[in-house]
N, C-alpha and C. Protein backbone atom coordinates (compact mmCIF):
# COMPACT_ATOMS: atom_id res chain seq x y z
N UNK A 1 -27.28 -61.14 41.83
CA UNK A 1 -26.13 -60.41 42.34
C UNK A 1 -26.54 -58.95 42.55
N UNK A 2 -26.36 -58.45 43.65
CA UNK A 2 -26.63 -56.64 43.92
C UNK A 2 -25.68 -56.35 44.51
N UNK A 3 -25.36 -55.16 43.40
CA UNK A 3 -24.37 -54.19 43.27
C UNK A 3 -24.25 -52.93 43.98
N UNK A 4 -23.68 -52.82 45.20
CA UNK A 4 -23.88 -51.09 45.70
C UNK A 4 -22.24 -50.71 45.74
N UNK A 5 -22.79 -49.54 44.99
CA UNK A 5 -21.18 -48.69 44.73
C UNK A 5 -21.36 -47.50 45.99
N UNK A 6 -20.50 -46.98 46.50
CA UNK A 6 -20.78 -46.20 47.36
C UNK A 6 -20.04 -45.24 47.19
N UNK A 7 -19.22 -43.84 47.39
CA UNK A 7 -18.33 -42.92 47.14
C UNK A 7 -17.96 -42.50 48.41
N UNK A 8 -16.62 -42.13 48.07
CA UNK A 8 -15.70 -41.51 48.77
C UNK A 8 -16.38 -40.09 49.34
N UNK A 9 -16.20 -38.86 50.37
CA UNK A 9 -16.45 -37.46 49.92
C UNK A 9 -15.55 -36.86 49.11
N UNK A 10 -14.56 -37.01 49.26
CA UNK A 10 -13.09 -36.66 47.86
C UNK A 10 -13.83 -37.16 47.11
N UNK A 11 -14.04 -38.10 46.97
CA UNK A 11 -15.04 -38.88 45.22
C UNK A 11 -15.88 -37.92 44.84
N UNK A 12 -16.84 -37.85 46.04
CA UNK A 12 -17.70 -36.70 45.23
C UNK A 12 -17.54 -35.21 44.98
N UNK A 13 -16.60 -34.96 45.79
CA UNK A 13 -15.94 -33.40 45.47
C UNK A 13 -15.57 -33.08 44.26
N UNK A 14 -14.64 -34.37 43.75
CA UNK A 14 -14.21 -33.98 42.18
C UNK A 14 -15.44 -34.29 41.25
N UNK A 15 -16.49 -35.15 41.28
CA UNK A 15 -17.54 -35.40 40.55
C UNK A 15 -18.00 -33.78 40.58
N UNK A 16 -18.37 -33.38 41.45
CA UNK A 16 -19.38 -32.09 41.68
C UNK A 16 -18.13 -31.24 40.69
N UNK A 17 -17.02 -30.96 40.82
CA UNK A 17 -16.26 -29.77 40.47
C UNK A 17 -15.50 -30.32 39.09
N UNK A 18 -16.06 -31.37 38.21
CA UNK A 18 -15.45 -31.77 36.85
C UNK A 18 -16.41 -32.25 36.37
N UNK A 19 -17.83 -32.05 36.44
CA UNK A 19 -19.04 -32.75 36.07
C UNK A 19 -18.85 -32.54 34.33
N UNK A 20 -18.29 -31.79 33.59
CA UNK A 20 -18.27 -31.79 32.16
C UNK A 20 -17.04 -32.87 32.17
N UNK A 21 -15.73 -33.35 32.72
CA UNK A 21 -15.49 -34.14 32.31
C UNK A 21 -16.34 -35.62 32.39
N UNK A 22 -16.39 -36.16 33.66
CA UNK A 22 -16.86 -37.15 33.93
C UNK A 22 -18.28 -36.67 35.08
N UNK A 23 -18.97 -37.91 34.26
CA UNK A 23 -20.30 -37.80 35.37
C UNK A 23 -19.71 -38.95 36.54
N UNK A 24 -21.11 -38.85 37.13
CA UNK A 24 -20.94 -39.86 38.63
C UNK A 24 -21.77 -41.38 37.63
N UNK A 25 -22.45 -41.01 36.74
CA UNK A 25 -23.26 -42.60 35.62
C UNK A 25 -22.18 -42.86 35.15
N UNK A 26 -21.20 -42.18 34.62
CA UNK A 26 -20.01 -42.70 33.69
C UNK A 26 -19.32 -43.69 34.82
N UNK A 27 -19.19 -43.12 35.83
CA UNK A 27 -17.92 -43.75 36.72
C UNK A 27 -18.72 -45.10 37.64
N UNK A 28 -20.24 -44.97 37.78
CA UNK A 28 -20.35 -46.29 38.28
C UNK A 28 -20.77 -47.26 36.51
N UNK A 29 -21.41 -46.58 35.58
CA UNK A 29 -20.96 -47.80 34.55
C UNK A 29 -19.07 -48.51 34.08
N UNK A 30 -18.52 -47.56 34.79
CA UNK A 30 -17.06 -48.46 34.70
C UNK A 30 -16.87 -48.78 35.30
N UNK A 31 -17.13 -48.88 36.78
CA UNK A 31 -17.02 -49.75 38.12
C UNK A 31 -17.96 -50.93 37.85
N UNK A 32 -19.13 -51.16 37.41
CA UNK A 32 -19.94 -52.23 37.24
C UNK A 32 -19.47 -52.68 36.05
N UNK A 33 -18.48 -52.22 35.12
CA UNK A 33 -17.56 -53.49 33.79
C UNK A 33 -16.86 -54.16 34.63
N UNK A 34 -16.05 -53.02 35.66
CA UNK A 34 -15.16 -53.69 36.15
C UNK A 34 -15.22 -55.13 37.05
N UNK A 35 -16.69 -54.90 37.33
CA UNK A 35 -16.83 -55.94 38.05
C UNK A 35 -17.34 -56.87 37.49
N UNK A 36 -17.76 -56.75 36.37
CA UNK A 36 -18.09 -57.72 35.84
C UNK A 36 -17.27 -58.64 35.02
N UNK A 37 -15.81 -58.00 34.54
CA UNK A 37 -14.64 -58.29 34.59
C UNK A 37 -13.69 -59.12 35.34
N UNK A 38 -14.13 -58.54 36.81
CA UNK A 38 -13.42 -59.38 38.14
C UNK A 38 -14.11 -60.62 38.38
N UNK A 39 -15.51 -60.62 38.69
CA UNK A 39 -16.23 -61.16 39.17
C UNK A 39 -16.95 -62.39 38.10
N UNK A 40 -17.17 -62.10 37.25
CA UNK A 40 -17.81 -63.06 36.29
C UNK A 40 -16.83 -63.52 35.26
N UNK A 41 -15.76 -62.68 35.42
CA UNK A 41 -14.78 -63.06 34.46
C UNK A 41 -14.73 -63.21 32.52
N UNK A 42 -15.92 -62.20 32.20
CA UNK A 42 -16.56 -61.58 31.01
C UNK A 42 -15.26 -60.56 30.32
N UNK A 43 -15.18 -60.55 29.16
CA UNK A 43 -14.43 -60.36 28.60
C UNK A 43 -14.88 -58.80 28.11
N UNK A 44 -14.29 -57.69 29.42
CA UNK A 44 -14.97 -56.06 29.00
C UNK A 44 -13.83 -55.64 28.76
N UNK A 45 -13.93 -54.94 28.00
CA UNK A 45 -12.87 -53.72 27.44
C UNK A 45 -13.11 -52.46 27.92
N UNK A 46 -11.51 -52.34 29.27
CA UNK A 46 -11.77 -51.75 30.29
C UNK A 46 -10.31 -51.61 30.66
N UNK A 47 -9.68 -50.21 31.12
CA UNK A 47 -8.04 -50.70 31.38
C UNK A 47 -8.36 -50.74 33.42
N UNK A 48 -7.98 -51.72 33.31
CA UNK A 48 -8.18 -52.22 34.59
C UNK A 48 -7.21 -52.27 35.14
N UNK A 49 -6.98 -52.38 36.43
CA UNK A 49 -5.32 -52.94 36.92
C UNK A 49 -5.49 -53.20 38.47
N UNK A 50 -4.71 -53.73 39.12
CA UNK A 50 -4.99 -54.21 40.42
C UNK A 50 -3.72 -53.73 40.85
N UNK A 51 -3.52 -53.09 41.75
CA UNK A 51 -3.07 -51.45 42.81
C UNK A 51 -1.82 -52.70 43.18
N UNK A 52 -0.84 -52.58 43.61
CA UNK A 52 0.07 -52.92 44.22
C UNK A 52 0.62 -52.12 45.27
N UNK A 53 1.55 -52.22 46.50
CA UNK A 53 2.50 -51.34 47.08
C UNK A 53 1.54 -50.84 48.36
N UNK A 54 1.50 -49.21 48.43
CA UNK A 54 0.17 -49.16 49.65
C UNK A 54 -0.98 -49.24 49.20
N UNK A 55 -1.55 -49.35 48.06
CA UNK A 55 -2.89 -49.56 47.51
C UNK A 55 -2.85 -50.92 47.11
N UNK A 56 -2.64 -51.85 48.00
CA UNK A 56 -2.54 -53.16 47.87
C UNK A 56 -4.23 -53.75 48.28
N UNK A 57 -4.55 -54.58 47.18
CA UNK A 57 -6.53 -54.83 47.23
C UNK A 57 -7.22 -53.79 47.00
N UNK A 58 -6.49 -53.03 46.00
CA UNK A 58 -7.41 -51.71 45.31
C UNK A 58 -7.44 -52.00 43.57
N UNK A 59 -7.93 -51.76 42.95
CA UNK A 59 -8.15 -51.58 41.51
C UNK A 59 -8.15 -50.09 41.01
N UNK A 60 -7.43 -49.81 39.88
CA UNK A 60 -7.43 -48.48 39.39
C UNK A 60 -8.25 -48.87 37.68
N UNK A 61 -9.15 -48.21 37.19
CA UNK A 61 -9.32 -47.93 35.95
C UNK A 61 -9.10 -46.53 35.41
N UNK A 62 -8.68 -46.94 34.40
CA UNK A 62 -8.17 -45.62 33.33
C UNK A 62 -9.24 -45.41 32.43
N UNK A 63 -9.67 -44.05 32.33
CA UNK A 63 -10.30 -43.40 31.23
C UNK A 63 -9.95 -41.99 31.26
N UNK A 64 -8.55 -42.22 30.17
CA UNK A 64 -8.44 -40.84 29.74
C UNK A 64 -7.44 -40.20 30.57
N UNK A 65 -7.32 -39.08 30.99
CA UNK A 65 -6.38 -38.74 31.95
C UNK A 65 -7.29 -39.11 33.52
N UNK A 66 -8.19 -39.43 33.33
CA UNK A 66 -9.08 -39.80 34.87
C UNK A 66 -8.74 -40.95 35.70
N UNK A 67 -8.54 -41.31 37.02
CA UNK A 67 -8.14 -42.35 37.39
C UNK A 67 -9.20 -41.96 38.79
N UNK A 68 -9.67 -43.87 38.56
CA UNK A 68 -11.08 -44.13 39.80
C UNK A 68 -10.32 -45.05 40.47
N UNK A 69 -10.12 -44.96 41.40
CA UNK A 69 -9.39 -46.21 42.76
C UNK A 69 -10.75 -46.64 43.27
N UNK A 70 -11.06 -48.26 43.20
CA UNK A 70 -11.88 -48.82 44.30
C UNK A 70 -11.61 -50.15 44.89
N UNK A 71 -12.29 -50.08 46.00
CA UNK A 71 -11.74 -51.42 46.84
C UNK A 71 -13.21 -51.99 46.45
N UNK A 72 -12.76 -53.58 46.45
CA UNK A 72 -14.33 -54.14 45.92
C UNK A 72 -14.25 -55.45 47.28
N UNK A 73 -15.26 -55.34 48.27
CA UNK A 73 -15.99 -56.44 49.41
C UNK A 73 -17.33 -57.21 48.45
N UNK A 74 -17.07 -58.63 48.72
CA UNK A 74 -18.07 -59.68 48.08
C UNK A 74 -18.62 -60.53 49.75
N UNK A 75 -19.88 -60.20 49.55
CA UNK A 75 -20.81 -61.01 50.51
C UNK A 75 -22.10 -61.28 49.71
N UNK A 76 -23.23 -61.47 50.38
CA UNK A 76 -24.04 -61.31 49.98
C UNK A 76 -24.12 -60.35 49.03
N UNK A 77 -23.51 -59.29 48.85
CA UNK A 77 -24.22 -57.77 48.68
C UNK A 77 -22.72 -57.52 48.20
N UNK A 78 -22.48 -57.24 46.94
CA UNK A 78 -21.03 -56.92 46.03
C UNK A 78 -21.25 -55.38 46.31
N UNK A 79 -20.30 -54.78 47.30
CA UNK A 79 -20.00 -53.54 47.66
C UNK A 79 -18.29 -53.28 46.69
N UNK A 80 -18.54 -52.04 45.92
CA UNK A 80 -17.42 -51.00 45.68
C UNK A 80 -17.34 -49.87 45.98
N UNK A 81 -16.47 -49.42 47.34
CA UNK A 81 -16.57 -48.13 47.72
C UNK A 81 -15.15 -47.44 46.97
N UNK A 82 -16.02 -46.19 46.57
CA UNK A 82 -14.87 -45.46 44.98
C UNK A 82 -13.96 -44.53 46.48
N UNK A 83 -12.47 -44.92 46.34
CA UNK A 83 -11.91 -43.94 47.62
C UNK A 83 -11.90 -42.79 46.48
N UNK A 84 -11.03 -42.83 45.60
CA UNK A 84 -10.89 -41.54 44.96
C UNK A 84 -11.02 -41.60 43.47
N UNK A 85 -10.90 -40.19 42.93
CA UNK A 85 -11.25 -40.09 41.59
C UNK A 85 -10.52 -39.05 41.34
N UNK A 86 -9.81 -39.12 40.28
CA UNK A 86 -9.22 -37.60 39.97
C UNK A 86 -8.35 -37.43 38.94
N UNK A 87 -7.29 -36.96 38.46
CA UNK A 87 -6.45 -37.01 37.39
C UNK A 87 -5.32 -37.30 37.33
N UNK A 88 -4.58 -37.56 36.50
CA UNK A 88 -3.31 -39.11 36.54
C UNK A 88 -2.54 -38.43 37.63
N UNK A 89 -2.19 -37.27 37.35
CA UNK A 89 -1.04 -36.37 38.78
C UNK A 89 -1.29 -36.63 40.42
N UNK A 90 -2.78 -36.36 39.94
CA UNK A 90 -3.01 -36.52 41.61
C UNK A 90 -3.65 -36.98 42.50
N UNK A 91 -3.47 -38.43 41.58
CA UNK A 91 -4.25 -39.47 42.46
C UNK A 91 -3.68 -40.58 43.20
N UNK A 92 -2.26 -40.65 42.95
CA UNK A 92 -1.10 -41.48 43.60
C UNK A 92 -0.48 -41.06 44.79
């Protein structure tokens, strides 16, 4: 199975300008639980949730006041592109 996570530029804007909260390793090791969660159906301890409403086929994980939105495509090649990243206020 190969994994490519890809980022948003909003994704990486807040990575670059909150790097003491969260790194960009922190946020793809919780995108790769998550998928390993979705996908293999492994039992990670992870607050996960699946987006409803206009973020319908999106996933949000929680760490902390941080919230990562990604849409996850399965082909050959398990793509998660992170749309955004940012803090509980202003990421909805």
């Amino acid at each position: 199975m190969t994994i490519k996570i890809n980022y948003s530029k909003k994704s990486d804007k807040f990575l670059k300008k909150n790097q003491s909260v969260i790194s960009q390793k922190e946020v793809s090791e919780l995108v790769i639980s998550s998928l390993r969660r979705i996908i293999l159906l492994e039992d990670v301890t992870i607050d996960l949730k699946m987006m409803r409403g206009d973020y319908k086929g999106y996933y949000r994980i929680r760490k902390g006041n941080i919230r990562i939105i990604f849409q996850l495509k399965q082909n050959d090649i398990i793509i998660a592109s992170v749309m955004t990243i940012g803090f509980r206020g202003n990421v909805y």
